[in-house]
Protein backbone atom coordinates (compact mmCIF):
# COMPACT_ATOMS: atom_id res chain seq x y z
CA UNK A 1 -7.32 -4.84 6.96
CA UNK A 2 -6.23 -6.21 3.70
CA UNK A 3 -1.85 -6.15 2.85
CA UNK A 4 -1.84 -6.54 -1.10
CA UNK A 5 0.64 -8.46 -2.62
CA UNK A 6 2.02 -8.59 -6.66
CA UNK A 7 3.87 -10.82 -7.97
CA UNK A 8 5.09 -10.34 -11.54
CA UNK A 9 2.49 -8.99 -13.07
CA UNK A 10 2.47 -8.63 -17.23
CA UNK A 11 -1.02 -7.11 -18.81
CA UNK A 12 -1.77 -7.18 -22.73
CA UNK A 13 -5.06 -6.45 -23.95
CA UNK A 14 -6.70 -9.21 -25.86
CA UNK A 15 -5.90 -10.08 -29.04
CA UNK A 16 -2.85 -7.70 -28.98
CA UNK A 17 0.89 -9.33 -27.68
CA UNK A 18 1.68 -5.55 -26.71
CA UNK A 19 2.64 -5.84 -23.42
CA UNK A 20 1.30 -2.38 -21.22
CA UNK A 21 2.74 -3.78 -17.79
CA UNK A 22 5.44 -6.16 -17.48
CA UNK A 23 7.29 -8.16 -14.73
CA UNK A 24 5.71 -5.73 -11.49
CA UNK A 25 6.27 -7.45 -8.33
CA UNK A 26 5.25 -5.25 -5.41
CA UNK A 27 3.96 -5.62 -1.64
CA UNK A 28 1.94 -2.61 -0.05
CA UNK A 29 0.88 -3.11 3.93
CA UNK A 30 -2.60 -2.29 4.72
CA UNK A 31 -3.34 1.33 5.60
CA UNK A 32 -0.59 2.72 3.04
CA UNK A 33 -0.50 5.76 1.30
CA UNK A 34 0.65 5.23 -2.24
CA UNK A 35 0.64 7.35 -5.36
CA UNK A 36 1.61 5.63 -8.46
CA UNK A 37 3.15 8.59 -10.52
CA UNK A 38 4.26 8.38 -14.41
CA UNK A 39 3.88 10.17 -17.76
CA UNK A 40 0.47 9.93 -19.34
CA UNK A 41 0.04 6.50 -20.91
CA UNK A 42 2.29 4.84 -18.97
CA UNK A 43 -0.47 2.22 -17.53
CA UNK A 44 -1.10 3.47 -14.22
CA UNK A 45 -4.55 3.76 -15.10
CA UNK A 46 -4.69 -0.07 -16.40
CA UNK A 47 -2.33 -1.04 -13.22
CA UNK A 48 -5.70 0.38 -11.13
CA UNK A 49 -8.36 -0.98 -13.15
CA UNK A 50 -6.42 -4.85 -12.62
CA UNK A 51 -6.25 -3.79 -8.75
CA UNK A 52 -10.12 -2.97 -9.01
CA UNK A 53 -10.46 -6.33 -10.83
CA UNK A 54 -12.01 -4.50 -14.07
CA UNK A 55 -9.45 -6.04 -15.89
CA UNK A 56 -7.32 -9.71 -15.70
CA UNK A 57 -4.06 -10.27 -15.35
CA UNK A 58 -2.05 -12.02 -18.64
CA UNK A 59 0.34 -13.16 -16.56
CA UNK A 60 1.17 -13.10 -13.02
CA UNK A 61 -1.00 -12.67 -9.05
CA UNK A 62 -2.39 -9.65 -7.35
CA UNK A 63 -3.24 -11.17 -4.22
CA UNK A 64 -5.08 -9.15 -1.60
CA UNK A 65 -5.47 -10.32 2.04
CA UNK A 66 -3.94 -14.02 0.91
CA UNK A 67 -7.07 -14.12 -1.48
CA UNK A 68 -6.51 -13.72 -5.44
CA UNK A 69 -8.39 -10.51 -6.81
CA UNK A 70 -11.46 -11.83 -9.58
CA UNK A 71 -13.39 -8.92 -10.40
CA UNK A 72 -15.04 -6.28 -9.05
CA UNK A 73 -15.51 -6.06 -4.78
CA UNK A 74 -17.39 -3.90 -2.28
CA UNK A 75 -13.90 -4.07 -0.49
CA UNK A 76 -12.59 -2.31 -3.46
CA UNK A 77 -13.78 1.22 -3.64
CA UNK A 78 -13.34 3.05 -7.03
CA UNK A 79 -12.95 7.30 -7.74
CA UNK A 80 -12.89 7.81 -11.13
CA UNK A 81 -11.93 11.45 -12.83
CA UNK A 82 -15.00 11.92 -14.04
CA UNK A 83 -16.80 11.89 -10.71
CA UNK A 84 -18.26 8.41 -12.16
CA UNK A 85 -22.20 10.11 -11.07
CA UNK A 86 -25.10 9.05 -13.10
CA UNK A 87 -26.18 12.59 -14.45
CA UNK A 88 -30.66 11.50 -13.72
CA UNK A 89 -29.67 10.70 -10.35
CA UNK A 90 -29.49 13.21 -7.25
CA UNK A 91 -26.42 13.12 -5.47
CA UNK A 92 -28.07 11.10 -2.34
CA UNK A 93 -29.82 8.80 -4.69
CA UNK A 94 -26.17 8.40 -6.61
CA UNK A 95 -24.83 7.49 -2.85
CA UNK A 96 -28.26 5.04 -1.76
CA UNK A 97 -27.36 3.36 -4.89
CA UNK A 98 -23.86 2.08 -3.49
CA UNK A 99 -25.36 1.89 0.20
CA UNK A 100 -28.15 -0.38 -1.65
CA UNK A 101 -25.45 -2.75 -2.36
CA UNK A 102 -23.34 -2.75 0.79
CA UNK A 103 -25.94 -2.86 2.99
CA UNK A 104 -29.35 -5.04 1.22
CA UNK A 105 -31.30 -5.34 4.37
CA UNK A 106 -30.89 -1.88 6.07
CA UNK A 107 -33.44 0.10 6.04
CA UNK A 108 -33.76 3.57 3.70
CA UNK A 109 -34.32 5.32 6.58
CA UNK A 110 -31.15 4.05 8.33
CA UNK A 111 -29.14 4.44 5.06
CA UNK A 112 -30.39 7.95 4.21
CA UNK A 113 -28.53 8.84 7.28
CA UNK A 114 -25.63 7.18 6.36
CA UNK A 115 -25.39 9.02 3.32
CA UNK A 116 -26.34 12.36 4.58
CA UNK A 117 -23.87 11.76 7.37
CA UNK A 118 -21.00 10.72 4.97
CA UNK A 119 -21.73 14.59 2.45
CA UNK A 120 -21.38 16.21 5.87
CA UNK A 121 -17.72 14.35 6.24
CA UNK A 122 -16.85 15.99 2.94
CA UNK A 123 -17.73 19.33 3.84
CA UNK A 124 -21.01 19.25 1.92
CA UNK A 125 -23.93 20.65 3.33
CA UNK A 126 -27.70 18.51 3.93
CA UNK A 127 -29.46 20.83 0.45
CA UNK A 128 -26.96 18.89 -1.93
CA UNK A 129 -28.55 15.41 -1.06
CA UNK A 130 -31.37 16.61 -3.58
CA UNK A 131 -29.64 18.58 -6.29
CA UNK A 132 -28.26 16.84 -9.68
CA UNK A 133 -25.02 16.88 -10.48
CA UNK A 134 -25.35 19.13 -12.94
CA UNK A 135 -26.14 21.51 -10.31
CA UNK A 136 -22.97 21.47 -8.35
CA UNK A 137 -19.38 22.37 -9.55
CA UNK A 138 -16.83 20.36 -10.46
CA UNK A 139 -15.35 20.74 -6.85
CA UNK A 140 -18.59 19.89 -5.52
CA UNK A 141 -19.41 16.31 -7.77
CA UNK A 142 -15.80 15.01 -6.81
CA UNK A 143 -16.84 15.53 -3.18
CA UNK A 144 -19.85 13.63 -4.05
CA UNK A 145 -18.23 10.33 -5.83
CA UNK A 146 -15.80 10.11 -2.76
CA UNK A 147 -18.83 10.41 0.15
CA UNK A 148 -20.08 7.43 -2.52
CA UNK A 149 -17.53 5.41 -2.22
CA UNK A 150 -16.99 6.66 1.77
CA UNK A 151 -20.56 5.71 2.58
CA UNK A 152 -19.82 1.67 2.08
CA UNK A 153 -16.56 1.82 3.93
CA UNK A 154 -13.85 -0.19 2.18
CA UNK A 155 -10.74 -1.18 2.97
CA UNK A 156 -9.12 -0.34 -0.19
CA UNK A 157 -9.49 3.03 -2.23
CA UNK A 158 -8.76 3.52 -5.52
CA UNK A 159 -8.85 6.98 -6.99
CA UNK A 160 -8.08 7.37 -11.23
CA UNK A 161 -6.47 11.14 -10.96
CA UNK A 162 -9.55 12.21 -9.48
CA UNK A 163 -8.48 15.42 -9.03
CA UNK A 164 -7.47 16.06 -12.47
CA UNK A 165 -9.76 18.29 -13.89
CA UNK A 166 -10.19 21.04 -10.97
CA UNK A 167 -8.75 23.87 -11.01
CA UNK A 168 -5.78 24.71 -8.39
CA UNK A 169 -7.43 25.90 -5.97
CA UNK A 170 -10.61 23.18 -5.30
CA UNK A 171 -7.73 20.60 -6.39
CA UNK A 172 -5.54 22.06 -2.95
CA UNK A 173 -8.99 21.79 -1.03
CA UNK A 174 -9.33 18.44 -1.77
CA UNK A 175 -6.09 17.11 -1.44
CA UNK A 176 -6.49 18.53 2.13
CA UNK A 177 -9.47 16.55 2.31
CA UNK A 178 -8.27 13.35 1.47
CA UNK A 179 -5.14 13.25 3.71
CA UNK A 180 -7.51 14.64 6.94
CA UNK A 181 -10.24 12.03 6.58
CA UNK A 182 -7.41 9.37 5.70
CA UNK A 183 -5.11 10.24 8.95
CA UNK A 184 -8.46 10.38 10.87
CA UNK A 185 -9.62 6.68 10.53
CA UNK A 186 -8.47 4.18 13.78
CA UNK A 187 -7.84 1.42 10.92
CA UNK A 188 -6.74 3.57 8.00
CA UNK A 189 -7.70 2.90 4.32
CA UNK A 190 -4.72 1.66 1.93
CA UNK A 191 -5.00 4.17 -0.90
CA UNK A 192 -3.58 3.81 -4.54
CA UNK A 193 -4.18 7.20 -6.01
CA UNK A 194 -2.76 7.40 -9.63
CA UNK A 195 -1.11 11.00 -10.60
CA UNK A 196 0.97 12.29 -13.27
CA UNK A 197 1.45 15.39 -10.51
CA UNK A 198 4.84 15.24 -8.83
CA UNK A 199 3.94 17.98 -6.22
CA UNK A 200 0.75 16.01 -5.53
CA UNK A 201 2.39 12.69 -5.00
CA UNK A 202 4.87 14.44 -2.24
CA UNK A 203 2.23 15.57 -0.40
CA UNK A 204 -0.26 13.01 -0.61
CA UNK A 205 1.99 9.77 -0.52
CA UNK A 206 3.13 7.91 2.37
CA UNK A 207 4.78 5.83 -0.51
CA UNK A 208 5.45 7.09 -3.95
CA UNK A 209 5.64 4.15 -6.61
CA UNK A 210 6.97 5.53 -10.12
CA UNK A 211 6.01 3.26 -13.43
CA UNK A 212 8.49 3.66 -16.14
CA UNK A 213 7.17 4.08 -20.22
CA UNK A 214 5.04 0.83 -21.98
CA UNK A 215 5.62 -1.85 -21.33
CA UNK A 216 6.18 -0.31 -17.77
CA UNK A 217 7.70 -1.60 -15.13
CA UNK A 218 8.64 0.28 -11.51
CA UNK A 219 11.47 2.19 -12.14
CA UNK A 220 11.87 3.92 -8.72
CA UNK A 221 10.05 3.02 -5.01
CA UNK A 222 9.98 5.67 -2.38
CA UNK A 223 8.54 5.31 1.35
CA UNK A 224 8.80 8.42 3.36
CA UNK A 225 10.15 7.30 6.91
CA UNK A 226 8.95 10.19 8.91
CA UNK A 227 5.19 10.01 9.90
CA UNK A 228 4.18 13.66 9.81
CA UNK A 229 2.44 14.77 6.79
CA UNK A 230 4.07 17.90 4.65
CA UNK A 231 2.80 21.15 4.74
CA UNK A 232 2.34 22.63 1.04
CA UNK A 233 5.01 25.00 1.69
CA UNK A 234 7.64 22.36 2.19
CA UNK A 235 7.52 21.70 -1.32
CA UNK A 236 9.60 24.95 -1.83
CA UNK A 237 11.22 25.22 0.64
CA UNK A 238 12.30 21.71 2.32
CA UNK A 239 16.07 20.71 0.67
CA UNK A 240 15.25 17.21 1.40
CA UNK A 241 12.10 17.27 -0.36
CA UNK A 242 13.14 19.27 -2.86
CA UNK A 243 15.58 16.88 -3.95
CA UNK A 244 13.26 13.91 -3.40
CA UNK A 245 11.36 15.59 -6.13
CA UNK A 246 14.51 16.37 -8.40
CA UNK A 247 15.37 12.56 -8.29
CA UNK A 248 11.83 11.62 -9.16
CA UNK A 249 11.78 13.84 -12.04
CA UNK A 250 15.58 12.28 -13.12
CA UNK A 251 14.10 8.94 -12.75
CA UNK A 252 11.16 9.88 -14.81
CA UNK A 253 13.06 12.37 -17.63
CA UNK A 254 16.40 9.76 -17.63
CA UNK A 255 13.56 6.39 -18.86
CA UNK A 256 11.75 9.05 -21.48
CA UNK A 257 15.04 9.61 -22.56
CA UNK A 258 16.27 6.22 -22.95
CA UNK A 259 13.26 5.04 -24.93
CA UNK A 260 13.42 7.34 -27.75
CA UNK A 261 17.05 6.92 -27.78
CA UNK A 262 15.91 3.52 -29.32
């Protein structure tokens, strides 16, 4: 297991000196939690893509395990939005593609299994190993890009509002999901999953890291103490959570606010 350490970290694109991160020093222990919640275009997606090593920092370390992050890793697991399928490929062959990788030498045989074993974990039945994506619902795809990126077991999962475009009801069934197969692991997974959702982060998030406006920087860090998970219901009805999400939304509202005050 893998703690992940960032020391400040500033991000420009090249070519540009517009800064979209900017001083971001943060450490996260192995098997956390953590939504990073903001307004839209706030960088949380570019803050993943540098943890996925898509992207380099300007300025700045991410470390992971003691060992600086250069590009892409198998130990780095990636769930986009867009389910991230290719659209020729049947979902199994979409999964083999990423077993391929993690495992060279296994045999198909071995790895079917794996894969077929992995759609089960996400509540999908054997019949969707064969169908396109195109075939399946939205619901069904996102289920499909996280058995993917299940099926070669890493450490570290990053997921790009992957829940985003579902509606409320396979979103809920989801989120479920997630948090069961997460809390069900011996060694759990240290998760950055990047929201704009309030509600989501509370009851996703064993740690809820807010990123202010561009160039952002964290403008409010919250680890829940307790380890037993919420139940949807204590979103309305919990006075300790309902003010943990009133002072998230100050944080967030009071930075808006001060930048177009400038």
């Amino acid at each position: 297991m893998y703690d992940l350490k960032i020391n400040n970290l500033s991000f420009a694109y090249k070519n540009t000196d517009r800064l979209i991160l900017k001083d971001i020093t943060i450490e996260v222990k192995a098997g956390e939690f953590v939504c990073l919640l903001g307004q839209s275009g706030c960088g949380k997606s570019t803050f993943l893509r540098l943890l996925a090593g898509l992207e380099t920092p300007t300025t700045g370390t991410i470390l992971l395990g003691n060992e600086p992050i250069s590009g892409a890793s198998l130990n780095r697991g990636v769930v986009f939005q867009d389910y991230g399928l290719f659209p020729w490929m049947i979902a199994g062959e979409n999964i083999m593609l990423a077993l391929r990788q993690r495992y060279p030498n296994e045999r198909k045989k071995k790895l079917k299994q794996v894969a077929l074993e992995t759609l089960k974990s996400v509540g999908l039945d054997e019949s969707v190993y064969r169908k396109l994506p195109k075939e399946l619902s939205g619901g069904m795809q996102q289920r499909c890009a996280i058995a993917q990126v299940l099926s070669i077991n890493p450490p570290v999962l990053l997921m790009d509002e992957p829940f985003g475009a579902l509606d409320a009801i396979t979103r809920a069934r989801l989120q479920e999901l997630l948090v069961d197969l997460w809390s069900q692991e011996d060694e759990k997974k240290t998760i950055f999953f990047v929201t704009h959702d309030v509600d989501e982060a509370l009851l996703l998030a064993t740690r809820i890291v807010v990123l202010g406006q561009t160039p952002s920087t964290i403008i409010y860090d919250y680890a829940f103490t307790s380890k037993k998970r919420l139940r949807r219901e204590e979103l309305f009805e919990n006075p300790e959570i309902i003010q943990l999400r009133n002072d998230l939304m100050l944080h967030i509202n009071k930075d808006v606010a001060s930048r177009m005050a400038k």
